[in-house]
N, C-alpha and C. Protein backbone atom coordinates (compact mmCIF):
# COMPACT_ATOMS: atom_id res chain seq x y z
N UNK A 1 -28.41 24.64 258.47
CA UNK A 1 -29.28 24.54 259.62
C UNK A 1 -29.51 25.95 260.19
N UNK A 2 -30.70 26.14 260.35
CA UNK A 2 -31.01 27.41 261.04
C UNK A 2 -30.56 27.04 262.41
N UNK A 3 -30.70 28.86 262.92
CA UNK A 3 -31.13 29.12 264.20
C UNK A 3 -32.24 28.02 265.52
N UNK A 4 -31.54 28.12 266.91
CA UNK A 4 -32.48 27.27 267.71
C UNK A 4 -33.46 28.32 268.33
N UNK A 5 -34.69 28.25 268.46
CA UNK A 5 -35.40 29.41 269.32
C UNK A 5 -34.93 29.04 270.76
N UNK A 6 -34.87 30.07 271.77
CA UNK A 6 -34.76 29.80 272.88
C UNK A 6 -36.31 29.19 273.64
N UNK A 7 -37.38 29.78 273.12
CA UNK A 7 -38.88 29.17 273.58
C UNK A 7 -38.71 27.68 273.58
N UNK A 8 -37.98 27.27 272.33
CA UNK A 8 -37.72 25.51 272.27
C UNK A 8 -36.72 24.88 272.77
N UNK A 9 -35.70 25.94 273.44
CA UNK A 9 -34.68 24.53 274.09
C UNK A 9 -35.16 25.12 275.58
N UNK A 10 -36.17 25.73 276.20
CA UNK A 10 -36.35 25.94 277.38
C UNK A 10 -37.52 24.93 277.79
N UNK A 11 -38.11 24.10 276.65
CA UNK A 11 -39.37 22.65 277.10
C UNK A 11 -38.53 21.85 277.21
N UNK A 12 -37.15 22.14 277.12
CA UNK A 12 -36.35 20.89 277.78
C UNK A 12 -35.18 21.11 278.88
N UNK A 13 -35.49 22.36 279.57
CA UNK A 13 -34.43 23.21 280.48
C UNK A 13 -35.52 23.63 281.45
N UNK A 14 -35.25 23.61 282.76
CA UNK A 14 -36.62 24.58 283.53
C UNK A 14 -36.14 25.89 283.72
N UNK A 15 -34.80 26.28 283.44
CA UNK A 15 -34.19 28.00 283.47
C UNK A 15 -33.01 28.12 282.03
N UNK A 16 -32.65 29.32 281.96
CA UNK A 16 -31.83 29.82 281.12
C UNK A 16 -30.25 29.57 281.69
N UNK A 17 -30.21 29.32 282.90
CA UNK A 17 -28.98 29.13 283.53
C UNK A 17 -28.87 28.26 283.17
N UNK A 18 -29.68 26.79 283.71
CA UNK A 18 -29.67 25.77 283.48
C UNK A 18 -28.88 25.24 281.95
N UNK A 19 -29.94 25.73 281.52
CA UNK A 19 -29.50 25.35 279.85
C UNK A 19 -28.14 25.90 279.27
N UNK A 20 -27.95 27.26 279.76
CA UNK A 20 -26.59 27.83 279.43
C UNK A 20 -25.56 26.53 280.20
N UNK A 21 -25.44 26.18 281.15
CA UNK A 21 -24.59 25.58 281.80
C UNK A 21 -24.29 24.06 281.00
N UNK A 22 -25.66 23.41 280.85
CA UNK A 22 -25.81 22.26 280.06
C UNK A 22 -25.33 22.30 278.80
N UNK A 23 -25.80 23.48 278.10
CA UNK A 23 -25.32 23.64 276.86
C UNK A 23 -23.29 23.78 277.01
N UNK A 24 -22.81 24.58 277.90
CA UNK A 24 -21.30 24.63 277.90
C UNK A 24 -21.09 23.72 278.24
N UNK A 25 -21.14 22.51 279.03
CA UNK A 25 -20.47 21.36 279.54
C UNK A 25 -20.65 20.49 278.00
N UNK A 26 -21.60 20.03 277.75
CA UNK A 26 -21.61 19.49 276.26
C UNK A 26 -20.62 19.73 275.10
N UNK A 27 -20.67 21.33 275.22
CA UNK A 27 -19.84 22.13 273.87
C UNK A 27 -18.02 21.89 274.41
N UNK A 28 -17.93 21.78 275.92
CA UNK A 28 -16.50 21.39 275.74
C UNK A 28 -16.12 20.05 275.98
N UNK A 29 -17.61 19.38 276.22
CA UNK A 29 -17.05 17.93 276.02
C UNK A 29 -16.84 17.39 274.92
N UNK A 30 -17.66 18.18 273.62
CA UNK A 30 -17.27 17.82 272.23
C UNK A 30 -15.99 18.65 271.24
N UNK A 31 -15.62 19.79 272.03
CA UNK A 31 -14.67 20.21 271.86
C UNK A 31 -13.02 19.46 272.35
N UNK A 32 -13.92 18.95 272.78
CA UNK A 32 -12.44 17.78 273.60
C UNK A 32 -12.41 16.14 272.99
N UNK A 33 -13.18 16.29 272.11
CA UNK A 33 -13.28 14.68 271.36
C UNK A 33 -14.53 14.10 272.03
N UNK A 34 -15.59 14.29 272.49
CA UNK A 34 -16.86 13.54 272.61
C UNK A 34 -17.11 13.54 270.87
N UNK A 35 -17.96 12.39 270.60
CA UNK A 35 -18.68 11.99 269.79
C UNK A 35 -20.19 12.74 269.50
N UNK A 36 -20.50 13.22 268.41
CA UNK A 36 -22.08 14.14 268.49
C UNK A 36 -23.04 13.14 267.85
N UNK A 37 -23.93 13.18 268.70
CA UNK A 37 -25.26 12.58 268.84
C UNK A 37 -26.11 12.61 267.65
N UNK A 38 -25.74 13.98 267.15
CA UNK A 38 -26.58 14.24 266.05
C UNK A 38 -25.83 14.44 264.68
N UNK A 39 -26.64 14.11 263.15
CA UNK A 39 -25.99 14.47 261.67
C UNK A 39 -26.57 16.07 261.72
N UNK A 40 -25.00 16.58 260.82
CA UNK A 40 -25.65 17.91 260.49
C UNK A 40 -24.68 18.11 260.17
N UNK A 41 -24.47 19.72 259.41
CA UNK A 41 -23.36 20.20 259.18
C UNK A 41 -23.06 21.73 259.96
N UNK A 42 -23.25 20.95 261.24
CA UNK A 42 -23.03 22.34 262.27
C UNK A 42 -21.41 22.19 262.18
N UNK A 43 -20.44 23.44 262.66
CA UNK A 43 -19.13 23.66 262.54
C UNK A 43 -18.85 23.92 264.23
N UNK A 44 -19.51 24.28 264.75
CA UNK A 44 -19.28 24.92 266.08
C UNK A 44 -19.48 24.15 267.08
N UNK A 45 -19.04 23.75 268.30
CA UNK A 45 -19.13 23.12 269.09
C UNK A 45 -20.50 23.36 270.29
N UNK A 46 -20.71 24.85 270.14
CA UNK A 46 -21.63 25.19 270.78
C UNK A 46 -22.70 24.93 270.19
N UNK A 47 -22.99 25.22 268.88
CA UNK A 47 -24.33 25.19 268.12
C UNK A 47 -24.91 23.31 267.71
N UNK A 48 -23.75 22.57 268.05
CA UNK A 48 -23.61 21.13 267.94
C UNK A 48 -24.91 20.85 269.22
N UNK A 49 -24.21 21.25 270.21
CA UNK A 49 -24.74 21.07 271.66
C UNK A 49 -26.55 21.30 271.81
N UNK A 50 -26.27 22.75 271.12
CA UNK A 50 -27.45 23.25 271.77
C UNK A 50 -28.48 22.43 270.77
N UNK A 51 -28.06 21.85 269.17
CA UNK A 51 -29.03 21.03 268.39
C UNK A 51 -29.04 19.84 269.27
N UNK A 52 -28.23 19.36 269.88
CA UNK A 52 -28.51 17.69 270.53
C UNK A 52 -29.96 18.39 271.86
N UNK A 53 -29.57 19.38 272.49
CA UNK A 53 -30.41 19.91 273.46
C UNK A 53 -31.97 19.92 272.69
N UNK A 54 -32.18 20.42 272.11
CA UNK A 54 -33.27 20.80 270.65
C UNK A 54 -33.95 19.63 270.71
N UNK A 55 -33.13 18.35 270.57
CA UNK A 55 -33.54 17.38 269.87
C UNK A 55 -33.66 16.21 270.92
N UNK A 56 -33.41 16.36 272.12
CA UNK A 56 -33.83 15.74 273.14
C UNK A 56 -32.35 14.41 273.47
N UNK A 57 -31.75 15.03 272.90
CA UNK A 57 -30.74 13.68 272.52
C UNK A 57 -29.32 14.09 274.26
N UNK A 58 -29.61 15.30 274.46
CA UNK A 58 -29.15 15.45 276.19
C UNK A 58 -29.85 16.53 276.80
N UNK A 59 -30.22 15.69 278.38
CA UNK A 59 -31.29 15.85 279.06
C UNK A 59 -30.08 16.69 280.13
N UNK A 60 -30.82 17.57 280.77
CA UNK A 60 -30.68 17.36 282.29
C UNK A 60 -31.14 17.16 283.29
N UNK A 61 -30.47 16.17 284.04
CA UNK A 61 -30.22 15.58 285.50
C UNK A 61 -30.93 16.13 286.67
N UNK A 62 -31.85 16.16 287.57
CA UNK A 62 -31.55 17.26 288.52
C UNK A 62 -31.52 16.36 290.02
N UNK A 63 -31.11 14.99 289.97
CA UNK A 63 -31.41 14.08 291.20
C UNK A 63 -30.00 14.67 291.65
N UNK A 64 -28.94 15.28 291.63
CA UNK A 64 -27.70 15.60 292.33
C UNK A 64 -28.13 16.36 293.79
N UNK A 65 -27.75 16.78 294.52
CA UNK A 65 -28.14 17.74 295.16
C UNK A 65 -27.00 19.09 295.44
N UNK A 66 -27.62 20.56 295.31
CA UNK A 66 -27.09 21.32 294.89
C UNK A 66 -25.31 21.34 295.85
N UNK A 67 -24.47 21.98 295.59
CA UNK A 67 -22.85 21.85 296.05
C UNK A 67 -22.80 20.67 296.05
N UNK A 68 -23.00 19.42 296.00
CA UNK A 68 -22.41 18.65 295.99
C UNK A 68 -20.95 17.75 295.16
N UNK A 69 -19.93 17.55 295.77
CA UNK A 69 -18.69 17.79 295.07
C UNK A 69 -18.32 18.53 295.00
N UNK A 70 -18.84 19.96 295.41
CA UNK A 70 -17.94 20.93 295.33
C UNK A 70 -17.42 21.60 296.89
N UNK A 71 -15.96 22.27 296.91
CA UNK A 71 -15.66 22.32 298.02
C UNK A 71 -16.61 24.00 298.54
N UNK A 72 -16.36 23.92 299.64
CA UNK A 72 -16.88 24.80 300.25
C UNK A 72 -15.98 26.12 300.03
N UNK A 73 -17.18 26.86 299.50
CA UNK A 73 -16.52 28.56 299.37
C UNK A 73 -16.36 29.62 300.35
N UNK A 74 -16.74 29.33 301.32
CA UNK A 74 -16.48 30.17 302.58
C UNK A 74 -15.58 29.73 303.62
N UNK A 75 -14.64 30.80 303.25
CA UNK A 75 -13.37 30.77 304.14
C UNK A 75 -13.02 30.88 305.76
N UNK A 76 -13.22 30.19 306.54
CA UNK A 76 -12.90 29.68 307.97
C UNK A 76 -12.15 30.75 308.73
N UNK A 77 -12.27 31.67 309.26
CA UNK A 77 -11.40 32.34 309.67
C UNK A 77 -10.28 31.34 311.00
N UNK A 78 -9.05 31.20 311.05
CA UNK A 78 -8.50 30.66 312.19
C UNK A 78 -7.52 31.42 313.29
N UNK A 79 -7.66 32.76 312.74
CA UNK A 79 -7.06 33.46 313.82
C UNK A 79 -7.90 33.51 314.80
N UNK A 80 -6.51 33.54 316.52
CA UNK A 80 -7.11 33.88 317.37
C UNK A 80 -7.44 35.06 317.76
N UNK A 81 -8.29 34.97 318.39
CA UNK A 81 -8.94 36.67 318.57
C UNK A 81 -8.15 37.12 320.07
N UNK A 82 -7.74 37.82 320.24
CA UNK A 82 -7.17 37.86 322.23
C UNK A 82 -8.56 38.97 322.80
């Protein structure tokens, strides 16, 4: 199997972040025993991913809304001030 162009997994990504991110959550969910979507004789967990991406076989989501689930990164100061 060749190479994926990036021009073609971005008609199914609206950014490069995006897709980078999509593409790693995939590659260690199949690195961890997920099942692949697709036949081939890819070896790599990443290049697995980014062919299911290719091939329309995982989408991303965007109904979440952004931080959500995640805790808040800005630290509270609680000292008192005199």
């Amino acid at each position: 199997m060749g190479k994926v162009s990036m021009e073609e997994l971005l008609t199914h990504c609206p950014s490069v972040y995006k897709l980078v991110v999509l593409a790693a959550k995939r590659a260690k969910a199949i690195a961890e025993g997920a099942p692949k979507l697709i036949e081939g004789d890819f070896k790599k967990a990443a290049s697995i991913a980014l062919e299911e991406i290719r091939q329309g076989k995982i989408v991303l989501h965007e109904d979440a809304k952004v931080g959500e689930g995640r805790k808040s990164r800005v630290k509270k100061d609680h000292s008192k001030k005199k």
